[in-house]
Protein backbone atom coordinates (compact mmCIF):
# COMPACT_ATOMS: atom_id res chain seq x y z
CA UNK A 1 -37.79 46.96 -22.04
CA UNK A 2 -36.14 48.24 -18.82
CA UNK A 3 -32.91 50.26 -19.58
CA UNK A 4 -29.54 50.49 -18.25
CA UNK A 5 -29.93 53.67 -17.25
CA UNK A 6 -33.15 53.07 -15.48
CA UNK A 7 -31.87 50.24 -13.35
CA UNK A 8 -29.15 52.79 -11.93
CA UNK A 9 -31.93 54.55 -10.85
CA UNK A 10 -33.40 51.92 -8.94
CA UNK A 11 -30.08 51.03 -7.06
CA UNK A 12 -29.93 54.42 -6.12
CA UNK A 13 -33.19 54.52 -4.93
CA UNK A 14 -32.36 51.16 -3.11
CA UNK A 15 -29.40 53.07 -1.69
CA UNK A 16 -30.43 56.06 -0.58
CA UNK A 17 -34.15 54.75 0.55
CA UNK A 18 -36.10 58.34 -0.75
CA UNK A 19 -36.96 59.56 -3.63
CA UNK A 20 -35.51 62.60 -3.06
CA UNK A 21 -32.17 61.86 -1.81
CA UNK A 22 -31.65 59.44 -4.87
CA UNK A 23 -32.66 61.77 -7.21
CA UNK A 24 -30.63 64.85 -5.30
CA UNK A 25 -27.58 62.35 -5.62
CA UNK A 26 -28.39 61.35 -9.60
CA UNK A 27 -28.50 64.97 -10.11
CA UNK A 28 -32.42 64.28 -11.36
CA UNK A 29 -35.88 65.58 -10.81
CA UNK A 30 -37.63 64.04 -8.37
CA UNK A 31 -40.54 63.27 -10.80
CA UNK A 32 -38.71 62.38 -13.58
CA UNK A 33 -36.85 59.44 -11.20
CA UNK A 34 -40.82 58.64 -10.17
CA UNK A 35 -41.50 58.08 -13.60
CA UNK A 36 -38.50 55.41 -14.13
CA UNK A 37 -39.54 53.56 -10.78
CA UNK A 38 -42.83 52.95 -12.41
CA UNK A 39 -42.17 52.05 -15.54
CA UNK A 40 -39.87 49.69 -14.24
CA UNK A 41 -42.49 48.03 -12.54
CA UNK A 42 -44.73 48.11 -15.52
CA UNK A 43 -41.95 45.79 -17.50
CA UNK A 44 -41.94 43.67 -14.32
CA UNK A 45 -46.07 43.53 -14.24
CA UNK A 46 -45.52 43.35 -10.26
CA UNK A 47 -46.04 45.19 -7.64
CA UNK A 48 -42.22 46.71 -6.72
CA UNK A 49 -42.91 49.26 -3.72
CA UNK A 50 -45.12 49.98 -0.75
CA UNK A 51 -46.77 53.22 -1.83
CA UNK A 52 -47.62 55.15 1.29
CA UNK A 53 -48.85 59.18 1.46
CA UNK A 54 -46.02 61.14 0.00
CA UNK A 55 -43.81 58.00 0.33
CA UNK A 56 -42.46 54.78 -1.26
CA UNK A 57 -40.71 51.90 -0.34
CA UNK A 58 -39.33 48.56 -1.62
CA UNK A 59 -41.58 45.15 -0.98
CA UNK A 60 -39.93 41.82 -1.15
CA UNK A 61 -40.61 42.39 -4.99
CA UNK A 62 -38.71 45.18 -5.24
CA UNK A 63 -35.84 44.16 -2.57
CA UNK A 64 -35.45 40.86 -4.90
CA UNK A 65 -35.73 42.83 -7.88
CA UNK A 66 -32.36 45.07 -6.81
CA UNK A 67 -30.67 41.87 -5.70
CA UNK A 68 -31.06 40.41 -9.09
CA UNK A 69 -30.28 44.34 -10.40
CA UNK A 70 -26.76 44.28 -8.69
CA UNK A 71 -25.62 40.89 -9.84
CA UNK A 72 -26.42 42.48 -13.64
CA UNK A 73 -23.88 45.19 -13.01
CA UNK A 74 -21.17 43.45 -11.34
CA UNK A 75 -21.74 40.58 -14.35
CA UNK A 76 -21.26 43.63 -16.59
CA UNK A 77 -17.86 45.09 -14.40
CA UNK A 78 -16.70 41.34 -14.86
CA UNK A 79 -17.33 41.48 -18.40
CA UNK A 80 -15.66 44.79 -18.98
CA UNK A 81 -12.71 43.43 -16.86
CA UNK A 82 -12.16 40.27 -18.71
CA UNK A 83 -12.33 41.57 -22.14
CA UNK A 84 -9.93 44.71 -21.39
CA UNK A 85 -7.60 41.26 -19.60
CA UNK A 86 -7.99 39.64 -22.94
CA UNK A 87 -6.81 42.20 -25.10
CA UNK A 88 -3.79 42.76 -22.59
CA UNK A 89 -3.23 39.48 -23.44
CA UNK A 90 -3.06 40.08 -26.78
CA UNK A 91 -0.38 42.74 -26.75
CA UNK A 92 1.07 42.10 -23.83
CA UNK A 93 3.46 39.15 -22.53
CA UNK A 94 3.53 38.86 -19.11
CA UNK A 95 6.15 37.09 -17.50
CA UNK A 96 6.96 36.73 -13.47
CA UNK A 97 9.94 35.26 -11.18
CA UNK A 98 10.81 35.02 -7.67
CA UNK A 99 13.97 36.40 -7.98
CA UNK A 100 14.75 38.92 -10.25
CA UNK A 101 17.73 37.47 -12.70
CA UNK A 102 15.62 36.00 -14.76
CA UNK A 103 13.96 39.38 -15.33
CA UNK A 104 17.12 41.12 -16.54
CA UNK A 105 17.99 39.35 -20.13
CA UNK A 106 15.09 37.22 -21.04
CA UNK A 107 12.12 39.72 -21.10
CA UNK A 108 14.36 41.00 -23.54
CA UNK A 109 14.73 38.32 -26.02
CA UNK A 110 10.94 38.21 -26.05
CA UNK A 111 11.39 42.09 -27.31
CA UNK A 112 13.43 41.06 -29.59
CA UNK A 113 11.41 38.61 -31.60
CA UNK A 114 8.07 40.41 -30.86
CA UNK A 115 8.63 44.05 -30.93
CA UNK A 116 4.80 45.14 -31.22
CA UNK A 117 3.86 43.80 -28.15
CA UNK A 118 4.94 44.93 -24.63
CA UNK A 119 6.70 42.29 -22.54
CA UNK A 120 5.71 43.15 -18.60
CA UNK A 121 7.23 41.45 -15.99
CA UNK A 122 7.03 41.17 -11.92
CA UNK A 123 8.58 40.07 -9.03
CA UNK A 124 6.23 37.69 -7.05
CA UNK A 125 6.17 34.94 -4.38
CA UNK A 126 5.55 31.76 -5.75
CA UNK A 127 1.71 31.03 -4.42
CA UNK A 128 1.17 34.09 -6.55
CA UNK A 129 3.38 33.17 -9.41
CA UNK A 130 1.54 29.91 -9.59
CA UNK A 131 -1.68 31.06 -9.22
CA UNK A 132 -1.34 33.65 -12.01
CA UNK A 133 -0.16 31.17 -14.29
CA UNK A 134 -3.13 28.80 -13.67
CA UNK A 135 -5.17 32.24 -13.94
CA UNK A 136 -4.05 33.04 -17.31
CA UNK A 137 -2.23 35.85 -15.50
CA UNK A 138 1.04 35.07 -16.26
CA UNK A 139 1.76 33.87 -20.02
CA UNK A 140 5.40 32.72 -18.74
CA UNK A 141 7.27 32.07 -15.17
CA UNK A 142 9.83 30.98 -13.81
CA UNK A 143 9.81 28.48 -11.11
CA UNK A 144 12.68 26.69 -8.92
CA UNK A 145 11.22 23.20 -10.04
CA UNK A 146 9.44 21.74 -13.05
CA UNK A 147 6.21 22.11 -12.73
CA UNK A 148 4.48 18.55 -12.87
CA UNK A 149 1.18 18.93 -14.98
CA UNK A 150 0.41 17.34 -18.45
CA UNK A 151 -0.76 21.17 -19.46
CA UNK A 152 2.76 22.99 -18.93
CA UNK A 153 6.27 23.17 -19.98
CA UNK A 154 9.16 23.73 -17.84
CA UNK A 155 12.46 23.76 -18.71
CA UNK A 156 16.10 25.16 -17.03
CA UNK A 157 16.41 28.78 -18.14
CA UNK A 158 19.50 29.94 -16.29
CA UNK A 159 20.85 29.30 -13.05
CA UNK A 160 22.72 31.78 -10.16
CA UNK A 161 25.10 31.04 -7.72
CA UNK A 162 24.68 33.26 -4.37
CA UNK A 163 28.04 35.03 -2.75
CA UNK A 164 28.65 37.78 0.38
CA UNK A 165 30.66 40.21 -0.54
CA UNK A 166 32.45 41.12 2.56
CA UNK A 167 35.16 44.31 2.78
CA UNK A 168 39.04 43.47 3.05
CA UNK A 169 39.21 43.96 6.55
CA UNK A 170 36.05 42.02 7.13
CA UNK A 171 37.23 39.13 10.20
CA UNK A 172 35.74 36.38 7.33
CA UNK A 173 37.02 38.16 4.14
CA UNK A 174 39.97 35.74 3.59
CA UNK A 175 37.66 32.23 3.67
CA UNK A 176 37.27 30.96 0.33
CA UNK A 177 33.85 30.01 0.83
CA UNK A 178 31.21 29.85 3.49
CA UNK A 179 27.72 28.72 4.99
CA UNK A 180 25.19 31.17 5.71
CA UNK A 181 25.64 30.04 9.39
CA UNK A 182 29.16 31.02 9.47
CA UNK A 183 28.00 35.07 8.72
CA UNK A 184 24.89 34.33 10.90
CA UNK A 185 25.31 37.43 13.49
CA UNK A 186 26.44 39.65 11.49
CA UNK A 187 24.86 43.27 10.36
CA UNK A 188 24.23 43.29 6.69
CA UNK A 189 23.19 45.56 4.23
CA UNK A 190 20.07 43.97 1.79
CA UNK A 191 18.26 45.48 -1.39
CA UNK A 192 14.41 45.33 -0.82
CA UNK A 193 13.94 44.35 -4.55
CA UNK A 194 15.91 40.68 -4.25
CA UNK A 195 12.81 38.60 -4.31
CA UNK A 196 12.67 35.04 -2.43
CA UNK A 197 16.58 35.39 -1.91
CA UNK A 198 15.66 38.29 0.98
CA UNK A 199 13.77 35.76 2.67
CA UNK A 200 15.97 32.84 2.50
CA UNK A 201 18.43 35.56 4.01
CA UNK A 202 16.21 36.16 6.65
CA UNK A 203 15.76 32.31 7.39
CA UNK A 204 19.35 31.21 7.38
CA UNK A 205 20.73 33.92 9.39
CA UNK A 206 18.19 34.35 12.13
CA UNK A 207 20.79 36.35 14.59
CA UNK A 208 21.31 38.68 12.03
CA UNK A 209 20.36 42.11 11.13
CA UNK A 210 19.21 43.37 7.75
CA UNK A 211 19.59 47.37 6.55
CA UNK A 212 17.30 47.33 3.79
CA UNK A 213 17.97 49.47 0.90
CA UNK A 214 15.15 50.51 -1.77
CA UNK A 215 17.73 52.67 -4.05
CA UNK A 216 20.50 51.41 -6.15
CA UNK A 217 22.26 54.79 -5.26
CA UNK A 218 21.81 54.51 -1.45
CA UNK A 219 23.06 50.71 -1.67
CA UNK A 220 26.43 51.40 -3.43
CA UNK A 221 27.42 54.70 -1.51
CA UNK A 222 26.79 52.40 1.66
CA UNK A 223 29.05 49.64 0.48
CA UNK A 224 31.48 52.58 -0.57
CA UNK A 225 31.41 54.12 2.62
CA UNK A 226 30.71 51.34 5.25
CA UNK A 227 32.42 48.11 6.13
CA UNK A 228 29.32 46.53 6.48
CA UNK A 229 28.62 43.13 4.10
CA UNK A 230 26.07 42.63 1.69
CA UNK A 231 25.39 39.96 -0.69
CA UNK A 232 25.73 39.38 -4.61
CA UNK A 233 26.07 36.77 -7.48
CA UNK A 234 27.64 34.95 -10.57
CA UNK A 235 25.29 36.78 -12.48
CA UNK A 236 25.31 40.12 -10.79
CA UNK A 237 29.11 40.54 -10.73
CA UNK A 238 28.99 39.51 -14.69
CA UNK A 239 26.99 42.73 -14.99
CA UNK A 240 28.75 45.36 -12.89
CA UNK A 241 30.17 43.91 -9.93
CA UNK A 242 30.59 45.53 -6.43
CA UNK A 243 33.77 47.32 -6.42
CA UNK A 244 36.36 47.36 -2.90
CA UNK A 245 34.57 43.63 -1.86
CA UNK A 246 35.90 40.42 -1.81
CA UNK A 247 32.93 37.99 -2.90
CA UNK A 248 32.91 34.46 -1.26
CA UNK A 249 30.68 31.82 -2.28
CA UNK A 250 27.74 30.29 0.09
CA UNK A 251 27.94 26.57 0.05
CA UNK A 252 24.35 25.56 1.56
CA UNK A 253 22.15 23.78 -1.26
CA UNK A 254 20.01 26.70 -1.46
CA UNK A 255 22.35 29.79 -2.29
CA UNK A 256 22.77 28.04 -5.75
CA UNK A 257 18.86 28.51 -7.86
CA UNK A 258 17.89 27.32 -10.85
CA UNK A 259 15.11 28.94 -12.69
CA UNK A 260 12.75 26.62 -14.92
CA UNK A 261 10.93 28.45 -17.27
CA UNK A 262 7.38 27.81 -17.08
CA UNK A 263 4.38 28.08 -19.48
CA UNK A 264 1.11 26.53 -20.62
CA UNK A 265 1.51 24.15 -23.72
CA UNK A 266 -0.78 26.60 -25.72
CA UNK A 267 2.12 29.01 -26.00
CA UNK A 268 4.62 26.97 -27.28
CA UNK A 269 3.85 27.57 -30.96
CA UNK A 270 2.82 31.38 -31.14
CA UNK A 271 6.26 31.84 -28.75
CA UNK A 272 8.57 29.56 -30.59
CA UNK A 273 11.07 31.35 -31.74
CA UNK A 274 11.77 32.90 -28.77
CA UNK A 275 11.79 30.13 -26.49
CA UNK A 276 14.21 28.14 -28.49
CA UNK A 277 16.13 31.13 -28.68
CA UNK A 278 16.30 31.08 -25.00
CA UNK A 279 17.25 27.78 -24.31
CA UNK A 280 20.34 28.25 -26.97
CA UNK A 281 21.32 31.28 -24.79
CA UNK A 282 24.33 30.36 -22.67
CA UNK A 283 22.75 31.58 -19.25
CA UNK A 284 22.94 28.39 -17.91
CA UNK A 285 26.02 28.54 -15.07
């Protein structure tokens, strides 16, 4: 029986194509690595390598032989992999968005009713976000639409309304509300962390500039100290607000989102609780 160990050896001799240098590299004796390379061709009862004066080599054997030796191992990293992603699984629910609402107050209620486990959650673009729940990735999502497929359930979670939040003495601060074409032109300051809304953004107000801001700390002291506009929410003003702005809502279809909560049917009894307890929550704007 050929070992573990012993096939190792033979991808290092494969490798490094000596003797020497594999077992210099293995941190072995040079005849103790001879040894394994012929007892694993004794298991195989075929010739492996081209035995030459003071030198082998692999035949087309051998060369097949390591071929078939490498698929073993990465079979075995797979293995490892998928059992450590099972038992993740296990204690850990996973949940992803495009935007990052949903993120704040759900994950929580999931806490709530399942304190043992570890709720993780992640900010993704939607080919991801649907790929990962089709992978097994993602245990929950949330998604701008239902998702049409016999195997999920979708339902509307919680829904955000998008505003600028311009300074007093900001030429559009006195409109009571706006399309994103009207501020297109304008410099604005943008978090990095906002999701698909930095693209839309980006999309809607192509004459514009963006400052992007990766620190909550950096962001506000800008917005205290500059007159330059930024952008908020409903739900982000319910939290803490943005203090000296005056927040004017977007009218265009897309600056209002609503978030369907997605998951495979399998979940819906071992989550129960908590999903009911999230539909009853009055998120929905």
């Amino acid at each position: 029986m050929i070992e573990l160990y012993e096939l190792e050896q033979l991808l290092a001799f494969a490798q490094y194509g000596t003797l020497s240098k594999a077992a210099e590299e293995m941190n072995l004796s040079q005849p103790s690595l001879t040894r394994t390379m012929q007892h694993i061709e004794d298991e195989f009862r075929v010739s492996l390598f081209l035995r030459s004066k003071n030198r082998i080599e692999l035949n087309e054997n051998g060369k097949l032989a390591v071929d078939y030796t490498k698929k073993v191992f990465d079979d075995m990293k797979d293995m490892v992999e998928q059992v450590r992603a099972h038992d993740r699984r296990r204690r850990t629910i996973t949940v992803a968005s495009y935007a990052p609402a949903p993120l704040w107050d759900i994950p929580r209620i999931f806490s709530d009713y399942y304190p043992e486990m570890t709720v993780s959650t992640e900010i993704k673009n939607l080919e991801q976000i649907r790929l990962g729940l089709k992978e097994g990735i993602y245990q929950f999502a949330f998604l701008p639409e239902m998702l049409d497929s016999p195997d999920y359930i979708s339902f509307p979670a919680m829904k955000e309304h998008l505003y600028f939040a311009f300074a007093p003495d900001h030429a559009l601060a006195q409109e009571k509300e706006l399309y994103f074409k009207d501020a297109d032109g304008f410099n604005f300051l943008l978090r990095s962390d906002i999701g698909f809304w930095d693209l839309l953004c980006r999309k809607k107000m192509p004459a514009s500039r963006f400052l992007i801001q990766t620190e909550d700390i950096v962001f506000t002291e800008l917005i205290k100290s500059t007159s330059l506009p930024c952008f908020t929410s409903d739900l982000v003003t319910e939290r803490a607000g943005i203090d000296n702005r005056i927040s004017i809502p977007i009218l265009d279809d897309e600056a209002t989102q609503t978030y369907y909560l997605t998951y495979k049917k399998e979940y819906q009894k071992i989550f129960l609780p908590a999903i009911e307890q999230i539909k009853k929550a009055e998120i929905m704007k």
